[in-house]
N, C-alpha and C. Protein backbone atom coordinates (compact mmCIF):
# COMPACT_ATOMS: atom_id res chain seq x y z
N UNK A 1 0.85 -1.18 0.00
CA UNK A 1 0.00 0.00 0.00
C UNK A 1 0.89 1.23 0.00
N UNK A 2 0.19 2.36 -0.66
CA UNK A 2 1.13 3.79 -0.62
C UNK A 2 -0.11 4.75 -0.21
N UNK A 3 0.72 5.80 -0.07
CA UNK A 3 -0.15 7.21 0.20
C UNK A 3 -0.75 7.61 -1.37
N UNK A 4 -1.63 7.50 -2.03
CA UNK A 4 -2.13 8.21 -3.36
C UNK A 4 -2.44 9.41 -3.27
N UNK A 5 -3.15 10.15 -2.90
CA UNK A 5 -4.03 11.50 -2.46
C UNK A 5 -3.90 11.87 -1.04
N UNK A 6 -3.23 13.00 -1.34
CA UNK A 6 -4.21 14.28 0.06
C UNK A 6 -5.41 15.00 -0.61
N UNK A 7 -6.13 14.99 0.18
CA UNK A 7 -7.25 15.93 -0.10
C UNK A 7 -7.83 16.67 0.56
N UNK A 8 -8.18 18.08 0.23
CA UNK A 8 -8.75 19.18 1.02
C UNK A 8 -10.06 19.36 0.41
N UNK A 9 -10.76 19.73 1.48
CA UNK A 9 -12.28 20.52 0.83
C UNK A 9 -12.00 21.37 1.26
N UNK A 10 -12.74 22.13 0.13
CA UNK A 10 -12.66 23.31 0.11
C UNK A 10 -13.81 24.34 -0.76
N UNK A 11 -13.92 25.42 -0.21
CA UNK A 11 -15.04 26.20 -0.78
C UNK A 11 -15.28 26.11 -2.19
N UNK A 12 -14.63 26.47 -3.24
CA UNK A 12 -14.30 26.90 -4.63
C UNK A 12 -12.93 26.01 -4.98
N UNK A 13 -13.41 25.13 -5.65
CA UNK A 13 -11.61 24.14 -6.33
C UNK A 13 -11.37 25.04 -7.26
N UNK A 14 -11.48 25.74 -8.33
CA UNK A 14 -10.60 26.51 -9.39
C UNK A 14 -10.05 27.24 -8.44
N UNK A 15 -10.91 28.24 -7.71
CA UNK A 15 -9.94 29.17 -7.44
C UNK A 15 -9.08 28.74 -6.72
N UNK A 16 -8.83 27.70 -5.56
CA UNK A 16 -7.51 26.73 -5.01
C UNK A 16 -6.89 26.49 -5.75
N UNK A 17 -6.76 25.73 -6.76
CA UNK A 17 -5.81 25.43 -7.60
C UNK A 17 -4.92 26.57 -8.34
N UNK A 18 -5.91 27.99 -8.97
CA UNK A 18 -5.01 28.87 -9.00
C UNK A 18 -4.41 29.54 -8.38
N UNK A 19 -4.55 29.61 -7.01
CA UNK A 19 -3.60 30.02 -5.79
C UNK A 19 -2.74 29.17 -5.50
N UNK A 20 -2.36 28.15 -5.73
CA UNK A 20 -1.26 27.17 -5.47
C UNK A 20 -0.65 27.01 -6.61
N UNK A 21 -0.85 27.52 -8.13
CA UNK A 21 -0.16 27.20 -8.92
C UNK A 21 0.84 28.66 -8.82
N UNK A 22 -0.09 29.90 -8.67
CA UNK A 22 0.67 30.68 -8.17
C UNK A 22 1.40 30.99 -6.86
N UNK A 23 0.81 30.83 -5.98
CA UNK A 23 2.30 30.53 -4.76
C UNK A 23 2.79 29.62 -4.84
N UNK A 24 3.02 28.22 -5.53
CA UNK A 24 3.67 27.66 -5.05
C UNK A 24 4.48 26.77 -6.77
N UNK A 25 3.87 27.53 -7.41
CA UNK A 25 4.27 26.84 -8.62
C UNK A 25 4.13 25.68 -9.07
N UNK A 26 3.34 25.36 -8.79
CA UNK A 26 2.40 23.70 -9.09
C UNK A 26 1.83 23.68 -10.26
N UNK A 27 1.61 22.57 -10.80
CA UNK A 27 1.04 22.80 -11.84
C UNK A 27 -0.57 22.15 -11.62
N UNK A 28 -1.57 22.86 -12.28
CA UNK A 28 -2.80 22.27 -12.75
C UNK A 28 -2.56 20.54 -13.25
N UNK A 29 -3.19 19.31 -13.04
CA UNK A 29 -3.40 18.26 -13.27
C UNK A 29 -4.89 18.32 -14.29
N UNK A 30 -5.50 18.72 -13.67
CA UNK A 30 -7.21 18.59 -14.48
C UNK A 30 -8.10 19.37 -13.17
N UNK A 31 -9.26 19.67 -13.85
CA UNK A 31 -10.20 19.94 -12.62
C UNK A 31 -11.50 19.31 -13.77
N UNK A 32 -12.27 18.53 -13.31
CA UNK A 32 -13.34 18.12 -13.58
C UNK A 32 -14.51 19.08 -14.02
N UNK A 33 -15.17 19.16 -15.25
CA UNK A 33 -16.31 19.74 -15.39
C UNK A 33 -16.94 20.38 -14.78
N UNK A 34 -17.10 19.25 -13.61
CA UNK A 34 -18.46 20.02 -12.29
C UNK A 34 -17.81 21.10 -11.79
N UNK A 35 -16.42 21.06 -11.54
CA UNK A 35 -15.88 21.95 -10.94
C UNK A 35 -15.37 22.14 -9.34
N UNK A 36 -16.03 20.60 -9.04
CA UNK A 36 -15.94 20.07 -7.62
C UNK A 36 -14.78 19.28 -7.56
N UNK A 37 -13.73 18.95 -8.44
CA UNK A 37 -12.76 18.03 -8.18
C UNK A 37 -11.52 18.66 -8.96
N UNK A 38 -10.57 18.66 -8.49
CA UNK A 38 -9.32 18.94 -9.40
C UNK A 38 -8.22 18.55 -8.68
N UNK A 39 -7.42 18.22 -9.11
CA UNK A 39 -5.59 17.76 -9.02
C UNK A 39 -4.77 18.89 -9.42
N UNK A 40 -3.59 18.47 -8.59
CA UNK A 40 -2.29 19.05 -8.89
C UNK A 40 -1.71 17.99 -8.85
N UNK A 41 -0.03 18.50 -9.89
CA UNK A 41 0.73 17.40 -10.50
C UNK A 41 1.65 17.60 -9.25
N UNK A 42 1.91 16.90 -8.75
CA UNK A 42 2.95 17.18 -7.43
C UNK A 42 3.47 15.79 -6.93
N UNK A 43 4.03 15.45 -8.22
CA UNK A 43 4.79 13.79 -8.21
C UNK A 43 3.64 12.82 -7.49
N UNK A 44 4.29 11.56 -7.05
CA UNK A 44 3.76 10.57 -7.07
C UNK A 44 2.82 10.62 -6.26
N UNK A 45 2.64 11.81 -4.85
CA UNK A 45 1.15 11.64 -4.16
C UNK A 45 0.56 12.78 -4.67
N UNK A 46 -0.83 12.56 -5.00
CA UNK A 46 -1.74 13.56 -5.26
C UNK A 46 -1.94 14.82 -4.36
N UNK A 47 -2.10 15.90 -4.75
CA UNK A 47 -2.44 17.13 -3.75
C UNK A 47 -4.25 17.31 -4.88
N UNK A 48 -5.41 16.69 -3.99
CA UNK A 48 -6.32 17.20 -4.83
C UNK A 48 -7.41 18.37 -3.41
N UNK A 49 -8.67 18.60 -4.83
CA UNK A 49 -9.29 19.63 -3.93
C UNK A 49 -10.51 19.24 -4.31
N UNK A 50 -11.55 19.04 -3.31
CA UNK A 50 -12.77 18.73 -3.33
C UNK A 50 -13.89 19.62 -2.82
N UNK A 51 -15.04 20.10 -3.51
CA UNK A 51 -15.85 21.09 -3.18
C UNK A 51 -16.56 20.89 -1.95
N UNK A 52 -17.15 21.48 -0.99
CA UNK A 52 -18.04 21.25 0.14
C UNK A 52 -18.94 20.29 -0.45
N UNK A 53 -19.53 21.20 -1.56
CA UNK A 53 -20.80 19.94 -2.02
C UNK A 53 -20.60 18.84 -2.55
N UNK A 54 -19.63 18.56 -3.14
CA UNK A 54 -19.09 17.16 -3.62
C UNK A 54 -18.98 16.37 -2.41
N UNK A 55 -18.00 16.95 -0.99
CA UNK A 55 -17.77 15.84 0.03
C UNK A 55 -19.22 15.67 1.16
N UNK A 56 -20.17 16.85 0.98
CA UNK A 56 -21.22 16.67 1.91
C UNK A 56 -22.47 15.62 0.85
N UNK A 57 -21.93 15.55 -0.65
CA UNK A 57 -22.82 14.03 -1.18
C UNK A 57 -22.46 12.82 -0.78
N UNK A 58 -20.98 12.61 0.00
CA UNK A 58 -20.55 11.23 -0.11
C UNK A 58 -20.87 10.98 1.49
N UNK A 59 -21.60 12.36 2.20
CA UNK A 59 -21.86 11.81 3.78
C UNK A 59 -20.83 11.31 4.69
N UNK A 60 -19.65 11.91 4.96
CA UNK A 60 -18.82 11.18 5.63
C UNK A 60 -18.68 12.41 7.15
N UNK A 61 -19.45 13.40 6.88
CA UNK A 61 -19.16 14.38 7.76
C UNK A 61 -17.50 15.12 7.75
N UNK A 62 -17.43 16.25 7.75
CA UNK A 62 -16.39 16.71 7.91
C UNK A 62 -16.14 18.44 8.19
N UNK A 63 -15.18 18.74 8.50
CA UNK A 63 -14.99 20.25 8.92
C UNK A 63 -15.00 21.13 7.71
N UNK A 64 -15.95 22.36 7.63
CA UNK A 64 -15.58 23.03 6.53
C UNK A 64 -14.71 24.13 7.27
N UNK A 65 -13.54 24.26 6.71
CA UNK A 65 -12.24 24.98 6.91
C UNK A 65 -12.28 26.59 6.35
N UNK A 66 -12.07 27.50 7.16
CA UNK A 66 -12.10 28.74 6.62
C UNK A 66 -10.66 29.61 7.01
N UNK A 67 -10.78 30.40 6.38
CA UNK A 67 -10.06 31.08 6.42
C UNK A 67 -9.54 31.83 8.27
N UNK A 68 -11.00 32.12 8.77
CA UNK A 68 -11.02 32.91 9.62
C UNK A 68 -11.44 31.75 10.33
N UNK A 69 -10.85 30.73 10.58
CA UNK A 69 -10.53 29.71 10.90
C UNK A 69 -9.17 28.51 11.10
N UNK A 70 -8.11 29.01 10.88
CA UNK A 70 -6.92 28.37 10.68
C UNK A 70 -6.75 26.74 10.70
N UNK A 71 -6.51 25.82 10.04
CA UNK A 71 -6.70 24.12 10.30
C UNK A 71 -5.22 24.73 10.88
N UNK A 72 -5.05 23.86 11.98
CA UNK A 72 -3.74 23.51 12.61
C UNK A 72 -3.39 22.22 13.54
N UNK A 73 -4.49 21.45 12.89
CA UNK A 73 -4.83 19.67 12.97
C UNK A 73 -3.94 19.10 12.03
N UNK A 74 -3.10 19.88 11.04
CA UNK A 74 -3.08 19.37 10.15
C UNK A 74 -2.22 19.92 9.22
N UNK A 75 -0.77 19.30 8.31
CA UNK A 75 -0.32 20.56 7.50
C UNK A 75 0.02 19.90 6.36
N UNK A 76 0.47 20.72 4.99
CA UNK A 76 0.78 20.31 4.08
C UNK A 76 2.41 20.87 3.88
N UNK A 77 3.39 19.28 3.48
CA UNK A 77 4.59 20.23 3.30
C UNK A 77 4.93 19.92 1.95
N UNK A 78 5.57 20.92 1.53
CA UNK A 78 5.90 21.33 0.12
C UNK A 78 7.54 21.51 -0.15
N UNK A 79 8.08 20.65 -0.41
CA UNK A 79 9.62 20.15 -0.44
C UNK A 79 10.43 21.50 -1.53
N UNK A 80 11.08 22.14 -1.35
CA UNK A 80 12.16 23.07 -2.29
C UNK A 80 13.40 23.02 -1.95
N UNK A 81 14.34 23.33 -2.88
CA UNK A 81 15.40 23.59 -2.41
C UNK A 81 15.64 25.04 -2.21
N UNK A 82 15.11 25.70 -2.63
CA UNK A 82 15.02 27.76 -2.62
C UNK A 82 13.39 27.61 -1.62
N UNK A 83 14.18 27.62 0.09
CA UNK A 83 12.81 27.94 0.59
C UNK A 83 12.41 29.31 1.24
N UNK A 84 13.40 30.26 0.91
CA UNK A 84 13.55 31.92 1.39
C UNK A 84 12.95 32.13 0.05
N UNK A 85 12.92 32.26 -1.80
CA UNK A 85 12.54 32.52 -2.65
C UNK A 85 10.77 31.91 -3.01
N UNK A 86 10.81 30.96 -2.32
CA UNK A 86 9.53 30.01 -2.46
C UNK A 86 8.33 30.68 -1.46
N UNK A 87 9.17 31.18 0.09
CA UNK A 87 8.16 31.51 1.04
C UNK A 87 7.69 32.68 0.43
N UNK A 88 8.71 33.86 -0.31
CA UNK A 88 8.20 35.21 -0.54
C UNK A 88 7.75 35.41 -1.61
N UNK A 89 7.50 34.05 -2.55
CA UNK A 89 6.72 34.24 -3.39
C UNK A 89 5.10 33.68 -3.18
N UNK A 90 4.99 32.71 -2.35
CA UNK A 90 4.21 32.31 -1.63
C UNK A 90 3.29 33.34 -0.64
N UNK A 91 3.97 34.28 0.10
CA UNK A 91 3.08 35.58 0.70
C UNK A 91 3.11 36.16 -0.47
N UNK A 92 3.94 36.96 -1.42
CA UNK A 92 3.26 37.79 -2.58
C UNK A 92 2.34 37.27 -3.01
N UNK A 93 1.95 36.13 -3.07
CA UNK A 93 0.98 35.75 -4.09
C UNK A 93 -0.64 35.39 -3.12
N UNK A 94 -0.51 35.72 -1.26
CA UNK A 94 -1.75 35.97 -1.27
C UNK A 94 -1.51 34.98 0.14
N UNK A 95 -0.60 34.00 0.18
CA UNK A 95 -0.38 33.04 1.46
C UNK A 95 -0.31 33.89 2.35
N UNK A 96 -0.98 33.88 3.74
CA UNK A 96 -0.83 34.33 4.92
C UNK A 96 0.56 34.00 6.02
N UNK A 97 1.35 34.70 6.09
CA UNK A 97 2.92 34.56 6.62
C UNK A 97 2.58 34.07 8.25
N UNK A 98 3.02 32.37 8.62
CA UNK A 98 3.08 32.33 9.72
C UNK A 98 4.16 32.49 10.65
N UNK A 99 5.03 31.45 9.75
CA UNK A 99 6.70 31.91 10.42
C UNK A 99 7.97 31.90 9.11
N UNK A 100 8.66 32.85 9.36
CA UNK A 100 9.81 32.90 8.28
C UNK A 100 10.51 31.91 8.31
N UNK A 101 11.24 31.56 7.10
CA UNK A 101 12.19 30.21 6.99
C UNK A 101 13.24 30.53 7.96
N UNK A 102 13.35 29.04 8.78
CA UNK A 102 14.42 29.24 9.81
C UNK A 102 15.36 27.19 9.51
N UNK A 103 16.67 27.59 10.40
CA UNK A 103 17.33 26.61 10.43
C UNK A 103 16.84 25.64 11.30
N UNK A 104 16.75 24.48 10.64
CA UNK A 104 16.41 23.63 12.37
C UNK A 104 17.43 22.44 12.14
N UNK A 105 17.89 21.98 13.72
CA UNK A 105 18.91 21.37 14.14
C UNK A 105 19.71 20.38 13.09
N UNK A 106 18.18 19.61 12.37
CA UNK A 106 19.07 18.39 11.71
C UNK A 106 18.97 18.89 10.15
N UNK A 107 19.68 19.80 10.15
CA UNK A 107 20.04 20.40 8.84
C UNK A 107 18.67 21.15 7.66
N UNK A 108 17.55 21.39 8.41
CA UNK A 108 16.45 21.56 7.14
C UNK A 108 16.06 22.64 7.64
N UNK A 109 15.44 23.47 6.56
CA UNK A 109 15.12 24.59 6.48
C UNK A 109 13.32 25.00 6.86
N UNK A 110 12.63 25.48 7.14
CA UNK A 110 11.73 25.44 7.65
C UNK A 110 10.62 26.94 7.84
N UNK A 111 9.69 26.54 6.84
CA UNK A 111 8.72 28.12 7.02
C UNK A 111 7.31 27.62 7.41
N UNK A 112 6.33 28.10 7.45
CA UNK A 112 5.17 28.29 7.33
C UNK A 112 4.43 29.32 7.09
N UNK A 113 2.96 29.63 6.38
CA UNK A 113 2.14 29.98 5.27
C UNK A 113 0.79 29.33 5.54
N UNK A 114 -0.30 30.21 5.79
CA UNK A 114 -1.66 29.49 5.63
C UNK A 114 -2.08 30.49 4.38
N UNK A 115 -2.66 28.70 3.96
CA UNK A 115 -3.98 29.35 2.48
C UNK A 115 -4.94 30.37 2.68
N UNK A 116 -5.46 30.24 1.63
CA UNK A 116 -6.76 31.20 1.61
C UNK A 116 -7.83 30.75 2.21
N UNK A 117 -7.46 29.08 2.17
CA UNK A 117 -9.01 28.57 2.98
C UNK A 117 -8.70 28.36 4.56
N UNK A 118 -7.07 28.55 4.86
CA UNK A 118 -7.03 28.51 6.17
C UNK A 118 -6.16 27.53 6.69
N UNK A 119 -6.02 26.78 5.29
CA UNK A 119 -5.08 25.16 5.65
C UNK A 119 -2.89 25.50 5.62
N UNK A 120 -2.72 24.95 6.58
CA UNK A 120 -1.58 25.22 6.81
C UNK A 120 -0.22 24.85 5.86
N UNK A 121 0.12 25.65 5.40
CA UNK A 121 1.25 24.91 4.21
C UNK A 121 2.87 25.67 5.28
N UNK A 122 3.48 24.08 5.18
CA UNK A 122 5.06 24.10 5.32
C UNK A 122 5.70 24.21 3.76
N UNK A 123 6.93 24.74 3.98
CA UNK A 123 7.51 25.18 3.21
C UNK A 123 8.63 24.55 3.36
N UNK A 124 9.74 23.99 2.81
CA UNK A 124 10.75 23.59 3.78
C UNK A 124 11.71 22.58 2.67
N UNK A 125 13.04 22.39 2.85
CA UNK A 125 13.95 22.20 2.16
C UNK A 125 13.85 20.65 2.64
N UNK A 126 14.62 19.61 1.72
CA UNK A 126 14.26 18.02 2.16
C UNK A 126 15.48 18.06 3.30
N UNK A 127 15.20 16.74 3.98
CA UNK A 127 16.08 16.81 5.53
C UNK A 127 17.48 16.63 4.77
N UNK A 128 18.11 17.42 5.78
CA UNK A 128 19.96 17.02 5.66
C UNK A 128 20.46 18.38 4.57
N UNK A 129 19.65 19.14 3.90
CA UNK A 129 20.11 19.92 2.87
C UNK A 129 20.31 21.37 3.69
C-alpha cells in the first residue's frame, strides 16, 4: 500500500488550484467539469481539492475549513530547495505569513504559510540539505 491523495475541501476548487499554482508553482493536473474536483501534478502523491458539495454528497461528515478559521490539525509540506525565494513568493501571491524560513537542528530549512481557505502549508527544504 502507498499514500495516493491528500485531499482538502474546500469552498471553490478553481480558485484553489489557482492560488497554489501561483504561490507555489504547481502545476494544474485537471479539474473536472463540475468543478468540484481537481488535481495538482505534485509527483507521485496527489495534492487534490474537493468542493463542500461534492464531500457533503458522499456523507462522511467533515470540517468546513475557513479562512477565519486556521486548520492547525493538520499541514501540508511542500519540499524546495530555494525555501527563502519560495516563502516570498508564496506571501506575494496571497499566502498568509506564519513563520519565516528558519534553520532547524538536523540540517532543514523550515517556514510556514496558511492558504486562503485557512489550511496550513510548510515550506521547507528536504532533511539534511
Amino acid at each position: 500500500m502507498k499514500l495516493g491523495y491528500t485531499i482538502l475541501y474546500v469552498q471553490n476548487v478553481a480558485d484553489t488550484i489557482q492560488f497554489y499554482e501561483k504561490a507555489f508553482a504547481l502545476k494544474k493536473k485537471f479539474i473536472h467539469e463540475s468543478g468540484d474536483y481537481g488535481e495538482l501534478d505534485t509527483g507521485e502523491t496527489t495534492l487534490a481539492f474537493v468542493s463542500f458539495d461534492l464531500a457533503d454528497s458522499n456523507k462522511i461528515g467533515f470540517f468546513k475549513n475557513k479562512a477565519a478559521r486556521p486548520c492547525r490539525e493538520m499541514e501540508i509540506a511542500l519540499v524546495t530547495s530555494d525555501v527563502d525565494s519560495s516563502f516570498r513568493n508564496a506571501v506575494s501571491s496571497g499566502a498568509i505569513e506564519i513563520s519565516k524560513p528558519s534553520q532547524k537542528p538536523w540540517g532543514q530549512t523550515v517556514s510556514y504559510v496558511q492558504d486562503p481557505n485557512g489550511f496550513l502549508i510548510e515550506i521547507c527544504s528536504p532533511v539534511g540539505i
